[in-house]
PDB file of N, CA and C in Angstrom:
ATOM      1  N   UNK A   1      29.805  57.205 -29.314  1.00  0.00           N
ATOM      2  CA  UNK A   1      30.280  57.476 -30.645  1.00  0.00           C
ATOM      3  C   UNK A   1      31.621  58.195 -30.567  1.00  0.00           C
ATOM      4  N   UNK A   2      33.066  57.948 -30.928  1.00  0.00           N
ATOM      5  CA  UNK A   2      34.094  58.217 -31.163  1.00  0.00           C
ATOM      6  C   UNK A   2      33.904  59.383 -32.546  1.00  0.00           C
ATOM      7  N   UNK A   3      34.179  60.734 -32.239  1.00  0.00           N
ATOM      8  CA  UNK A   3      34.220  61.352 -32.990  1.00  0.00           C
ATOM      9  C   UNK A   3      35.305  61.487 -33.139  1.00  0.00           C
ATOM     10  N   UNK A   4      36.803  60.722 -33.210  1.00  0.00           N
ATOM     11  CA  UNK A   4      38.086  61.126 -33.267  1.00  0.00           C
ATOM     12  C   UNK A   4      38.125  61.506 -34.912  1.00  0.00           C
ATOM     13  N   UNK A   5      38.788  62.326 -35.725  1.00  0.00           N
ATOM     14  CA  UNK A   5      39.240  62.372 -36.917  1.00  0.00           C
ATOM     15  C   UNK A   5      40.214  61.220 -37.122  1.00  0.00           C
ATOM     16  N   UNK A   6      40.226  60.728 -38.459  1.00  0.00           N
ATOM     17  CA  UNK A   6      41.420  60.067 -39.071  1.00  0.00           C
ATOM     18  C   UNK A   6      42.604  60.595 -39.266  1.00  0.00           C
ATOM     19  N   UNK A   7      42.297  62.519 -39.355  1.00  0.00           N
ATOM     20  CA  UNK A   7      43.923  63.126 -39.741  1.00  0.00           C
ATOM     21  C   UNK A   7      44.524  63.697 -38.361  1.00  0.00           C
ATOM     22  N   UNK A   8      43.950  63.537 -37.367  1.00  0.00           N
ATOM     23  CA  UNK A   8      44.425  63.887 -35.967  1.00  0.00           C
ATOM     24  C   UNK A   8      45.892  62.736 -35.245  1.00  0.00           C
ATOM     25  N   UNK A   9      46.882  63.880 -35.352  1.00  0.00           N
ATOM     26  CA  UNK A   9      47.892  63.219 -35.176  1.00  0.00           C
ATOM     27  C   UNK A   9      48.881  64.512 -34.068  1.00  0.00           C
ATOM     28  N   UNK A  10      49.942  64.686 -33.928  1.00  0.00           N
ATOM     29  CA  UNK A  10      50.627  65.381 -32.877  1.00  0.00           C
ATOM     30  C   UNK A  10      50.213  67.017 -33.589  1.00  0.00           C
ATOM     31  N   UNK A  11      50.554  66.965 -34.886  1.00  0.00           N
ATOM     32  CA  UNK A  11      50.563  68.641 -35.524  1.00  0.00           C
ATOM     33  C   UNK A  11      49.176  69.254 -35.459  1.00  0.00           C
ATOM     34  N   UNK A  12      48.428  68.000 -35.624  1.00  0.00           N
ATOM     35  CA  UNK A  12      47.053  68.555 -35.624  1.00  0.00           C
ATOM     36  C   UNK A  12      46.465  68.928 -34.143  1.00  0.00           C
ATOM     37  N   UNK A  13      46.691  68.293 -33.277  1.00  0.00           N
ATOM     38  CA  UNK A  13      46.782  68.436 -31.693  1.00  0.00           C
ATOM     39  C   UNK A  13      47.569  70.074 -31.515  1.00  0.00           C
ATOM     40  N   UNK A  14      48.528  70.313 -31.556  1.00  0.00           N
ATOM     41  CA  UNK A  14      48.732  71.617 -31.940  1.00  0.00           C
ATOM     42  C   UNK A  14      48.256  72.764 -32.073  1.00  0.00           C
ATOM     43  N   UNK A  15      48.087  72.592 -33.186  1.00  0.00           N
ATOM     44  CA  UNK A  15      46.846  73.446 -33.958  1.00  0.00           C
ATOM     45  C   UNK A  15      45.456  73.592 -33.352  1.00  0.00           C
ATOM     46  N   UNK A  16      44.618  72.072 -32.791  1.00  0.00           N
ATOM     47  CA  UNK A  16      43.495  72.867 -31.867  1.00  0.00           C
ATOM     48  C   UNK A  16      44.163  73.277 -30.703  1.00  0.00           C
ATOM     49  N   UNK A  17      44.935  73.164 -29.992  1.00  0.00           N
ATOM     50  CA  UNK A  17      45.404  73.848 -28.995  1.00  0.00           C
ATOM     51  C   UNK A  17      45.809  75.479 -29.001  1.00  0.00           C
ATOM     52  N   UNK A  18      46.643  75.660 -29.911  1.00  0.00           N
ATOM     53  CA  UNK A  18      47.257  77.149 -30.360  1.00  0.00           C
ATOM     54  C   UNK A  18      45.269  77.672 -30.162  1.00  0.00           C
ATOM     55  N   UNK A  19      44.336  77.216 -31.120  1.00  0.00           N
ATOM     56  CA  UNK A  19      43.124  78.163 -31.554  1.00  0.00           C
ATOM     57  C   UNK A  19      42.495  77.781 -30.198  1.00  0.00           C
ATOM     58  N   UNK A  20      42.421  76.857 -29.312  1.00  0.00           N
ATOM     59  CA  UNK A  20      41.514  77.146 -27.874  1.00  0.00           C
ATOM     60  C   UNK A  20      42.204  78.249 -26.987  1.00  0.00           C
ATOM     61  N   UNK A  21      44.011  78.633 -27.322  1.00  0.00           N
ATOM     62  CA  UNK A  21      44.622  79.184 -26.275  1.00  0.00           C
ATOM     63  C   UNK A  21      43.820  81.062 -26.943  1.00  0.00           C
ATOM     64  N   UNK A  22      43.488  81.209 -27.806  1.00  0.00           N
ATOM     65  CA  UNK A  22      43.176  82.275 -28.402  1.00  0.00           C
ATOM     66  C   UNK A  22      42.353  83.250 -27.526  1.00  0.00           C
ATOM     67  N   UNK A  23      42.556  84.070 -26.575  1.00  0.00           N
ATOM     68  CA  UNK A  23      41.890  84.951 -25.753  1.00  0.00           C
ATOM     69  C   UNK A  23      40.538  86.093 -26.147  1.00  0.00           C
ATOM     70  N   UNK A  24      40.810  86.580 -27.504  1.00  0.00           N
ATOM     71  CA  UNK A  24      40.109  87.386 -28.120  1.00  0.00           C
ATOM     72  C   UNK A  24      39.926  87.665 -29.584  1.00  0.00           C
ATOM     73  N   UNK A  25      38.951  88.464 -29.880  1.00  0.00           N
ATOM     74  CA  UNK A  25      38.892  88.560 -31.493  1.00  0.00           C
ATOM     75  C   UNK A  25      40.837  89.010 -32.336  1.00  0.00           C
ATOM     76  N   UNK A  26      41.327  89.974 -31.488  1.00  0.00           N
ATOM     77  CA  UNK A  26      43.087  90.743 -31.815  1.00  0.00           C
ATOM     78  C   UNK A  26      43.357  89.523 -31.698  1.00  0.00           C
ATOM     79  N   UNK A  27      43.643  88.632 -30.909  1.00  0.00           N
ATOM     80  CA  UNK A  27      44.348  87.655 -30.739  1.00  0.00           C
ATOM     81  C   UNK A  27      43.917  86.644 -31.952  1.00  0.00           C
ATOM     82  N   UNK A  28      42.528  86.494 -32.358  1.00  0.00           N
ATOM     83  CA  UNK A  28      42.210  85.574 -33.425  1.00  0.00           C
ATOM     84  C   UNK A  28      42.737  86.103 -34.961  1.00  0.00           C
ATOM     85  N   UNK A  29      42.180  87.251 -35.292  1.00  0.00           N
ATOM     86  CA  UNK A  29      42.963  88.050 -35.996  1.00  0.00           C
ATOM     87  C   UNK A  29      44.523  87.989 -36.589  1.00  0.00           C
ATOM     88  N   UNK A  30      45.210  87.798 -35.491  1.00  0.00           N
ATOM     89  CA  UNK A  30      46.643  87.980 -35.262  1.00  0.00           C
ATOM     90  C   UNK A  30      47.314  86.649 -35.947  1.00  0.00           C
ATOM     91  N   UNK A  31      46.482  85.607 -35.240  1.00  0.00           N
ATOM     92  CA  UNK A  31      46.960  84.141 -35.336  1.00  0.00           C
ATOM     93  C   UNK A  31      46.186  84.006 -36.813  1.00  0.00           C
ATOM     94  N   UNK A  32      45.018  84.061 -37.433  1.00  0.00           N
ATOM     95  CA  UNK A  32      44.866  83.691 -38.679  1.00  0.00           C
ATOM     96  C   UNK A  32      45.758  84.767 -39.735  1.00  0.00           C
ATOM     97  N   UNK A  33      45.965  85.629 -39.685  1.00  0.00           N
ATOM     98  CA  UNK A  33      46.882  86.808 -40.596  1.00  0.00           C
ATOM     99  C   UNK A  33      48.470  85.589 -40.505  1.00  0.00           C
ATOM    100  N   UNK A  34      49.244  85.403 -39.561  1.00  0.00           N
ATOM    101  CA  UNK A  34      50.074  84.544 -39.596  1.00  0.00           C
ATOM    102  C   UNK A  34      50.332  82.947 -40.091  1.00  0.00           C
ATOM    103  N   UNK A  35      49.047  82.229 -40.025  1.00  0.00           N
ATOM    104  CA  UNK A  35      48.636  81.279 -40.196  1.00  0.00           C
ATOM    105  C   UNK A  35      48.370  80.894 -41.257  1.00  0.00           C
ATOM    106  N   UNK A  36      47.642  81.492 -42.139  1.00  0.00           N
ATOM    107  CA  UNK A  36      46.439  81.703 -43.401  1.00  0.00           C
ATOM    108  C   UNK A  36      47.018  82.322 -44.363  1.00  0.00           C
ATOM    109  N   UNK A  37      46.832  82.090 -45.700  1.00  0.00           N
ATOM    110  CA  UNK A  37      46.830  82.892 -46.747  1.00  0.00           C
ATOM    111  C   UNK A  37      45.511  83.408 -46.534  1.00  0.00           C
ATOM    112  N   UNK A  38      45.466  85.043 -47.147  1.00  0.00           N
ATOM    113  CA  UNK A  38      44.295  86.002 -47.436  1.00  0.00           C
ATOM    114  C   UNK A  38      43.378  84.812 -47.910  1.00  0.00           C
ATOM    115  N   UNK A  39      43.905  84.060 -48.909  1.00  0.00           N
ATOM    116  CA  UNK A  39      42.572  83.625 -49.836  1.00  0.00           C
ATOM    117  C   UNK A  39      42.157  82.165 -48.648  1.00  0.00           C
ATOM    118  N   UNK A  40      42.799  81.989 -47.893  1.00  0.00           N
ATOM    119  CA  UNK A  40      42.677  80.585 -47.131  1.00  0.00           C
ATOM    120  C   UNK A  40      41.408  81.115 -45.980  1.00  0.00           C
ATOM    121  N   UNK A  41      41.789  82.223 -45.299  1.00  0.00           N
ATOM    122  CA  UNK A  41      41.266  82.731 -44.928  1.00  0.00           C
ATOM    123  C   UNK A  41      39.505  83.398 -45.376  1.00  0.00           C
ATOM    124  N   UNK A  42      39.521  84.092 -46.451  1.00  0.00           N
ATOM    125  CA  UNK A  42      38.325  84.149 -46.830  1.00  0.00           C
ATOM    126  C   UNK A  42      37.711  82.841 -46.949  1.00  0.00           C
ATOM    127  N   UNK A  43      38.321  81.929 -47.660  1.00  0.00           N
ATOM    128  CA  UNK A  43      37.797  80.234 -48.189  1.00  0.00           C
ATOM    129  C   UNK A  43      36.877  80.268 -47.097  1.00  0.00           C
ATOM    130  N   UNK A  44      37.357  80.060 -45.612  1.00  0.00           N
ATOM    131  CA  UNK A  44      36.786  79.558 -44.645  1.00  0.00           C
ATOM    132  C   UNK A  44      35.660  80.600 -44.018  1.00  0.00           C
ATOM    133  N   UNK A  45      35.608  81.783 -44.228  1.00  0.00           N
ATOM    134  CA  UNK A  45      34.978  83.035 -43.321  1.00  0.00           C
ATOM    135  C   UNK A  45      33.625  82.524 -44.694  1.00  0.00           C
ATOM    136  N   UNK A  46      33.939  82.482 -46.266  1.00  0.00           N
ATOM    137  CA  UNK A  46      32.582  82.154 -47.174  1.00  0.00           C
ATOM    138  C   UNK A  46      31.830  80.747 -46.225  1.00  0.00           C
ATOM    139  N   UNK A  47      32.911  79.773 -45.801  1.00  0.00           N
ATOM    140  CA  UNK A  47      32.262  78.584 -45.668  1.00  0.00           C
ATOM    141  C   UNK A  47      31.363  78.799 -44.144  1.00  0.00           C
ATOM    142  N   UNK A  48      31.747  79.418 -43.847  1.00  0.00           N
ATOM    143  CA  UNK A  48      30.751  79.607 -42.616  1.00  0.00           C
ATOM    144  C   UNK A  48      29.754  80.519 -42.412  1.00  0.00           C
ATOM    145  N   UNK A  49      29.927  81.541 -43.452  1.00  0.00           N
ATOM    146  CA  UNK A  49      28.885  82.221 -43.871  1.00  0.00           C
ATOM    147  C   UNK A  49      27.472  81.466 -44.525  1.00  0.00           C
ATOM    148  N   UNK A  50      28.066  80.303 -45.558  1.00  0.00           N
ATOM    149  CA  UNK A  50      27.219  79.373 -46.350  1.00  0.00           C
ATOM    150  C   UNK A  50      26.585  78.696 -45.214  1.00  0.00           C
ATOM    151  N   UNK A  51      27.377  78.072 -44.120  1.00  0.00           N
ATOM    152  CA  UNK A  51      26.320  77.197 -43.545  1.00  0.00           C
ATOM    153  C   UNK A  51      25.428  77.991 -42.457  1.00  0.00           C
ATOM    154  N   UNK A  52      25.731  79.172 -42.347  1.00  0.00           N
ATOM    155  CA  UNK A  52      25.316  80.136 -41.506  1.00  0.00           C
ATOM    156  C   UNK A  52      23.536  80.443 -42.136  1.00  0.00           C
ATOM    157  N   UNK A  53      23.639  80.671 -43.966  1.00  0.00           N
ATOM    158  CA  UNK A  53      22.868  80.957 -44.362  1.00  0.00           C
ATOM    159  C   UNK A  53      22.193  79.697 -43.958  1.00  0.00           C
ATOM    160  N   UNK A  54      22.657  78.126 -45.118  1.00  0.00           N
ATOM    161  CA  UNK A  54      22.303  76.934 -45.235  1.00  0.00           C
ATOM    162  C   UNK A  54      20.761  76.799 -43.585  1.00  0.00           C
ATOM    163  N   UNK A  55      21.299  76.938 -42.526  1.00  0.00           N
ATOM    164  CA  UNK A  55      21.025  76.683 -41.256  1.00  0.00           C
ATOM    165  C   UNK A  55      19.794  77.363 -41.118  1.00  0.00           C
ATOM    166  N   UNK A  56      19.352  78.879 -42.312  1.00  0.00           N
ATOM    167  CA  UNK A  56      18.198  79.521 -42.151  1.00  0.00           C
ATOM    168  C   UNK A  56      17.325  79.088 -43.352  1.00  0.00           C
ATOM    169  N   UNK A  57      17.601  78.107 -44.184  1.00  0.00           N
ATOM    170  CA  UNK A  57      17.254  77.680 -45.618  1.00  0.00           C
ATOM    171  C   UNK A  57      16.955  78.526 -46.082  1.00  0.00           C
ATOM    172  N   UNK A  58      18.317  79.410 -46.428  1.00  0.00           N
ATOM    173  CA  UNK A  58      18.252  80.017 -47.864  1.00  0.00           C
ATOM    174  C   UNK A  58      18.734  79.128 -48.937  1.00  0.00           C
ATOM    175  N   UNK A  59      18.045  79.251 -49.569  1.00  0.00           N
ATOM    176  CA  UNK A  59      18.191  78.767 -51.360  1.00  0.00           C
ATOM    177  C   UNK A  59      19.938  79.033 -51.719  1.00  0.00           C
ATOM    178  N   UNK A  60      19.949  78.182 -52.272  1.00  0.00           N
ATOM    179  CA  UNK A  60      21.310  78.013 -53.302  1.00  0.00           C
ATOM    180  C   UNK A  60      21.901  79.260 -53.861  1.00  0.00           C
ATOM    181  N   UNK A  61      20.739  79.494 -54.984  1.00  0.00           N
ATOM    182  CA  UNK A  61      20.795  80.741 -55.854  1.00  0.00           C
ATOM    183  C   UNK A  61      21.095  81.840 -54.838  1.00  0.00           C
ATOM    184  N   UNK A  62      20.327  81.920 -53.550  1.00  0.00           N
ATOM    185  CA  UNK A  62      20.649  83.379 -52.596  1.00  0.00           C
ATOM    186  C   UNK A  62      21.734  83.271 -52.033  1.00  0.00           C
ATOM    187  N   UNK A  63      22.055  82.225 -51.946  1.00  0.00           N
ATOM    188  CA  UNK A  63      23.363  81.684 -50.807  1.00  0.00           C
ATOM    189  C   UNK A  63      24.665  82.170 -51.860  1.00  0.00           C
ATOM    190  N   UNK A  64      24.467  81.441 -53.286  1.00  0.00           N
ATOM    191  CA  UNK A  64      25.831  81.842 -53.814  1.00  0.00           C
ATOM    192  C   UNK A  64      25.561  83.111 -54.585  1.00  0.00           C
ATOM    193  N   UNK A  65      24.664  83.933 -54.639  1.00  0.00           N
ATOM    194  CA  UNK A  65      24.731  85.386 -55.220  1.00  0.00           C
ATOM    195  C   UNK A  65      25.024  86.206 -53.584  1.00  0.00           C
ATOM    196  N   UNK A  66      24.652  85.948 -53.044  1.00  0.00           N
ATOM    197  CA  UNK A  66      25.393  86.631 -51.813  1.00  0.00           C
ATOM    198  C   UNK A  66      26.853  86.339 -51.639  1.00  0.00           C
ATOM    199  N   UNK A  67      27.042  84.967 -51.312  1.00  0.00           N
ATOM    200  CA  UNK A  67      28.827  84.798 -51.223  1.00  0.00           C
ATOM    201  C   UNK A  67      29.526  84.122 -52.100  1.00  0.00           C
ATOM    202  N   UNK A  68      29.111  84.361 -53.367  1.00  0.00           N
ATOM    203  CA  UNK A  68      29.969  83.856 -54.361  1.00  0.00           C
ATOM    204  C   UNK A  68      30.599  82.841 -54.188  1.00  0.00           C
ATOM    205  N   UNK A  69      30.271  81.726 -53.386  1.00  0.00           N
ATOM    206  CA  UNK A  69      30.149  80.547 -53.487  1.00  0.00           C
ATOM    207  C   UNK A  69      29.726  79.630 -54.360  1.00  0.00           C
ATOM    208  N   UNK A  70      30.711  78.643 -55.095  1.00  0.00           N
ATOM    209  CA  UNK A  70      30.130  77.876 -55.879  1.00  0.00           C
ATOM    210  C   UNK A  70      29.114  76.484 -55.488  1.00  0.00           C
ATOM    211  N   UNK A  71      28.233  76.373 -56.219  1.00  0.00           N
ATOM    212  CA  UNK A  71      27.039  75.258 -55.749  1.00  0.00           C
ATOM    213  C   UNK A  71      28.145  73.948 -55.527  1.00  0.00           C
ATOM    214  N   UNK A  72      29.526  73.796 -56.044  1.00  0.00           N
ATOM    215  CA  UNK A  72      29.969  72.368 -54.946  1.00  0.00           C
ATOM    216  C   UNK A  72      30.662  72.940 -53.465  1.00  0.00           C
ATOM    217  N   UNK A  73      31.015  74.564 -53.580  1.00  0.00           N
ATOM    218  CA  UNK A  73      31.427  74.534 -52.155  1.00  0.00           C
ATOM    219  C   UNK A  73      29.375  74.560 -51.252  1.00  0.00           C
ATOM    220  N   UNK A  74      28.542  75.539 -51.738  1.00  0.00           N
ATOM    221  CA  UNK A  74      27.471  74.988 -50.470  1.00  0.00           C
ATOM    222  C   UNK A  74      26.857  73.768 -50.590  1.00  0.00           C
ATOM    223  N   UNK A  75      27.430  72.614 -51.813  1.00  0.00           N
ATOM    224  CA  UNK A  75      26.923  71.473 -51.219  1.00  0.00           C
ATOM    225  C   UNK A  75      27.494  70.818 -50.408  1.00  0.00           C
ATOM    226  N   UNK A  76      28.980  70.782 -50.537  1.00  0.00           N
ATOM    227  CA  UNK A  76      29.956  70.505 -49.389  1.00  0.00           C
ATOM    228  C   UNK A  76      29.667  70.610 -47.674  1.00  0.00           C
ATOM    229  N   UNK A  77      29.383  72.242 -47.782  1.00  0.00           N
ATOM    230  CA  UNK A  77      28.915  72.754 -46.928  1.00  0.00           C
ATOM    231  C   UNK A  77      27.552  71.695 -46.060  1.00  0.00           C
ATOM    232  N   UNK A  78      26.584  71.574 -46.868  1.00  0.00           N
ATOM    233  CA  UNK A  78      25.262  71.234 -46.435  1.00  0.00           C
ATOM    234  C   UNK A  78      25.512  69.775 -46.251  1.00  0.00           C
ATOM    235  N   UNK A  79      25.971  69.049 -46.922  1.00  0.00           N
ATOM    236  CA  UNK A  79      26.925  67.786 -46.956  1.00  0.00           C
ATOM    237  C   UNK A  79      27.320  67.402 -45.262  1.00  0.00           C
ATOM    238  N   UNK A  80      28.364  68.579 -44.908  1.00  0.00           N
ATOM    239  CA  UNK A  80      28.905  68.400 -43.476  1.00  0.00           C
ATOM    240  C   UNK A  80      27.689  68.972 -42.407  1.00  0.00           C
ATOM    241  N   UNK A  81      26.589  69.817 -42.874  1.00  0.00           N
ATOM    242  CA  UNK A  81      25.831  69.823 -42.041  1.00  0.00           C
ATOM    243  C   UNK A  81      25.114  68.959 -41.845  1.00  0.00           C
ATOM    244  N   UNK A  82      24.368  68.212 -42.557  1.00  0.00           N
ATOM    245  CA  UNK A  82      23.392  67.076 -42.394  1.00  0.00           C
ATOM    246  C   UNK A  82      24.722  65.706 -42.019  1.00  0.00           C
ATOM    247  N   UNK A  83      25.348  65.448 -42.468  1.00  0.00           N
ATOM    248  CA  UNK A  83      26.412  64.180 -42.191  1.00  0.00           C
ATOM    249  C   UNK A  83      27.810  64.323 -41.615  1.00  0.00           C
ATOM    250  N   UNK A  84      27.910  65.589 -41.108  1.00  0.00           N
ATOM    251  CA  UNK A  84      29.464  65.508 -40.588  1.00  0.00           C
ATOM    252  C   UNK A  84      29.598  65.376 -39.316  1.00  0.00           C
ATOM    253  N   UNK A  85      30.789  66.108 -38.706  1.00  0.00           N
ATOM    254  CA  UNK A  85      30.976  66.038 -37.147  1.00  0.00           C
ATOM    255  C   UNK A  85      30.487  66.657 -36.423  1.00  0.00           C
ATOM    256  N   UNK A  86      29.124  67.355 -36.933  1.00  0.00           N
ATOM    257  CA  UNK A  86      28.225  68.304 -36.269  1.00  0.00           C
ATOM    258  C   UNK A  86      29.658  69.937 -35.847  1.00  0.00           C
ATOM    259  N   UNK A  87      30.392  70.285 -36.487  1.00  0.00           N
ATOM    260  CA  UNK A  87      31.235  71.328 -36.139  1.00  0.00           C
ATOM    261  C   UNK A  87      30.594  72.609 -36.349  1.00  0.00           C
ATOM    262  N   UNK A  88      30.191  72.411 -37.580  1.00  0.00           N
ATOM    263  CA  UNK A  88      29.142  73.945 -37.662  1.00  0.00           C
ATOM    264  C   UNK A  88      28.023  74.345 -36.977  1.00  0.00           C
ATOM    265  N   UNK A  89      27.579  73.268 -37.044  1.00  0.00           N
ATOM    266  CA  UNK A  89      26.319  72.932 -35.505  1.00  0.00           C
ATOM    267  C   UNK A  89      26.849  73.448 -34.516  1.00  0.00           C
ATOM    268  N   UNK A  90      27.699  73.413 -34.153  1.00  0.00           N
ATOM    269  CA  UNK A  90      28.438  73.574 -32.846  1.00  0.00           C
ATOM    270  C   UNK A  90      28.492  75.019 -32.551  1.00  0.00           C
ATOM    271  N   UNK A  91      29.465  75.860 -34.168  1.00  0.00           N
ATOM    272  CA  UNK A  91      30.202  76.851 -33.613  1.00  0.00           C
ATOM    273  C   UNK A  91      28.673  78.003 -34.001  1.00  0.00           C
ATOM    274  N   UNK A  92      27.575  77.269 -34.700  1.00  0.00           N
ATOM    275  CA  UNK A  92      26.811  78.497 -35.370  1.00  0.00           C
ATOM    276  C   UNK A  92      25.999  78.800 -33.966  1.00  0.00           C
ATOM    277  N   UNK A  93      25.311  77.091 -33.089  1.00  0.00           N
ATOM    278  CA  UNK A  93      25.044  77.405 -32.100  1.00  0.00           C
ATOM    279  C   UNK A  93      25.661  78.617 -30.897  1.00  0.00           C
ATOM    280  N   UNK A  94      27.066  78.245 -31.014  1.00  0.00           N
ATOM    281  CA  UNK A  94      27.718  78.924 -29.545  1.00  0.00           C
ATOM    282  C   UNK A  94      27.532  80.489 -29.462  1.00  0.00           C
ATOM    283  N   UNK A  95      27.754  80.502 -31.374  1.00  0.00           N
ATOM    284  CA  UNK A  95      27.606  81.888 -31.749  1.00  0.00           C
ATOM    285  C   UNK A  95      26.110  82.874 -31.505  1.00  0.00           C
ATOM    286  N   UNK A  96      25.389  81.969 -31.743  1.00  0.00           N
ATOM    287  CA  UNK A  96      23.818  81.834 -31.768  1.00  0.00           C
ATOM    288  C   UNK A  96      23.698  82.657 -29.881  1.00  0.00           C
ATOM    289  N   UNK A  97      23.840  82.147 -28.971  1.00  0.00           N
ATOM    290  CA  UNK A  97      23.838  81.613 -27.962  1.00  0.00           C
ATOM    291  C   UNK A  97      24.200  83.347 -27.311  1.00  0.00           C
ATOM    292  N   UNK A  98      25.894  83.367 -27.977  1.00  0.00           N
ATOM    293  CA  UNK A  98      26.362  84.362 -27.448  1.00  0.00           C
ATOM    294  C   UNK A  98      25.944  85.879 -28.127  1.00  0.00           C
ATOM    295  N   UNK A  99      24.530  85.496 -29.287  1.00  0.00           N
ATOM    296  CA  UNK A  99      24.276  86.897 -29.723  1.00  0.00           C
ATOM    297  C   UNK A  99      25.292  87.325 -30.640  1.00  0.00           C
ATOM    298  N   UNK A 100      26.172  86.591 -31.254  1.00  0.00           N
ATOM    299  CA  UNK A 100      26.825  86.614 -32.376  1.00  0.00           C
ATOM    300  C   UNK A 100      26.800  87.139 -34.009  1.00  0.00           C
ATOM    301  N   UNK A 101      25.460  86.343 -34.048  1.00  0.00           N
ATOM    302  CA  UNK A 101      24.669  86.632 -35.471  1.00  0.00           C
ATOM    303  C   UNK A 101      23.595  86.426 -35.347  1.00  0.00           C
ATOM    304  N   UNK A 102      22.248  86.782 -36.197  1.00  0.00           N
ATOM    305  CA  UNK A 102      21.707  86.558 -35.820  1.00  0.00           C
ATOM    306  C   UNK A 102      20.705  85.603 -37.087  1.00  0.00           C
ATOM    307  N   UNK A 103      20.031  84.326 -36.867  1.00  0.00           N
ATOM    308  CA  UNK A 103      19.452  83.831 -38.163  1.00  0.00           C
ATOM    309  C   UNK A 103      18.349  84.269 -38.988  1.00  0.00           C
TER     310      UNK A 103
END
């Protein structure tokens, strides 16, 4: 199975490169503060929070009274968990793994 993206092109190559070269949390920090608008930034820290919850089946209602998430961003969310590129799968596992968070 070819998981290539359709929008993967030289800039986007880039970009995962710059975030694999990332050594530490300062260093992650550093590069999203430069990178990101504040609000771009939260966008994404809610969306991984949602599938973080999503992954322990919490309910909707708990999911968006906790992160003020609207019911089309955690369907989105649950959307790419059950049918996407398995990415959240990925990073909730690694996180999982390394004692990160806990479900």
């Amino acid at each position: 199975m070819n998981n290539t993206p359709n929008w993967k092109d030289e800039n986007t190559d880039l970009l995962v490169k710059s975030l694999l070269s990332l050594n530490n949390e300062d260093d992650a920090y550093r590069f999203l503060e430069d990178l990101c608008t504040i609000s771009e930034i939260k966008a994404m820290a809610q969306r991984i929070q949602v599938a973080h919850m999503l992954t322990a089946d919490t309910t909707y209602n708990v999911i968006a009274g906790n992160t003020g998430a609207s019911t089309a961003t955690i369907s989105r969310v649950k959307r790419c968990l059950n049918y996407g590129a398995d990415g959240y799968k990925r990073v909730l596992g690694n996180l999982d793994k390394e004692n990160n968070y806990e479900k």
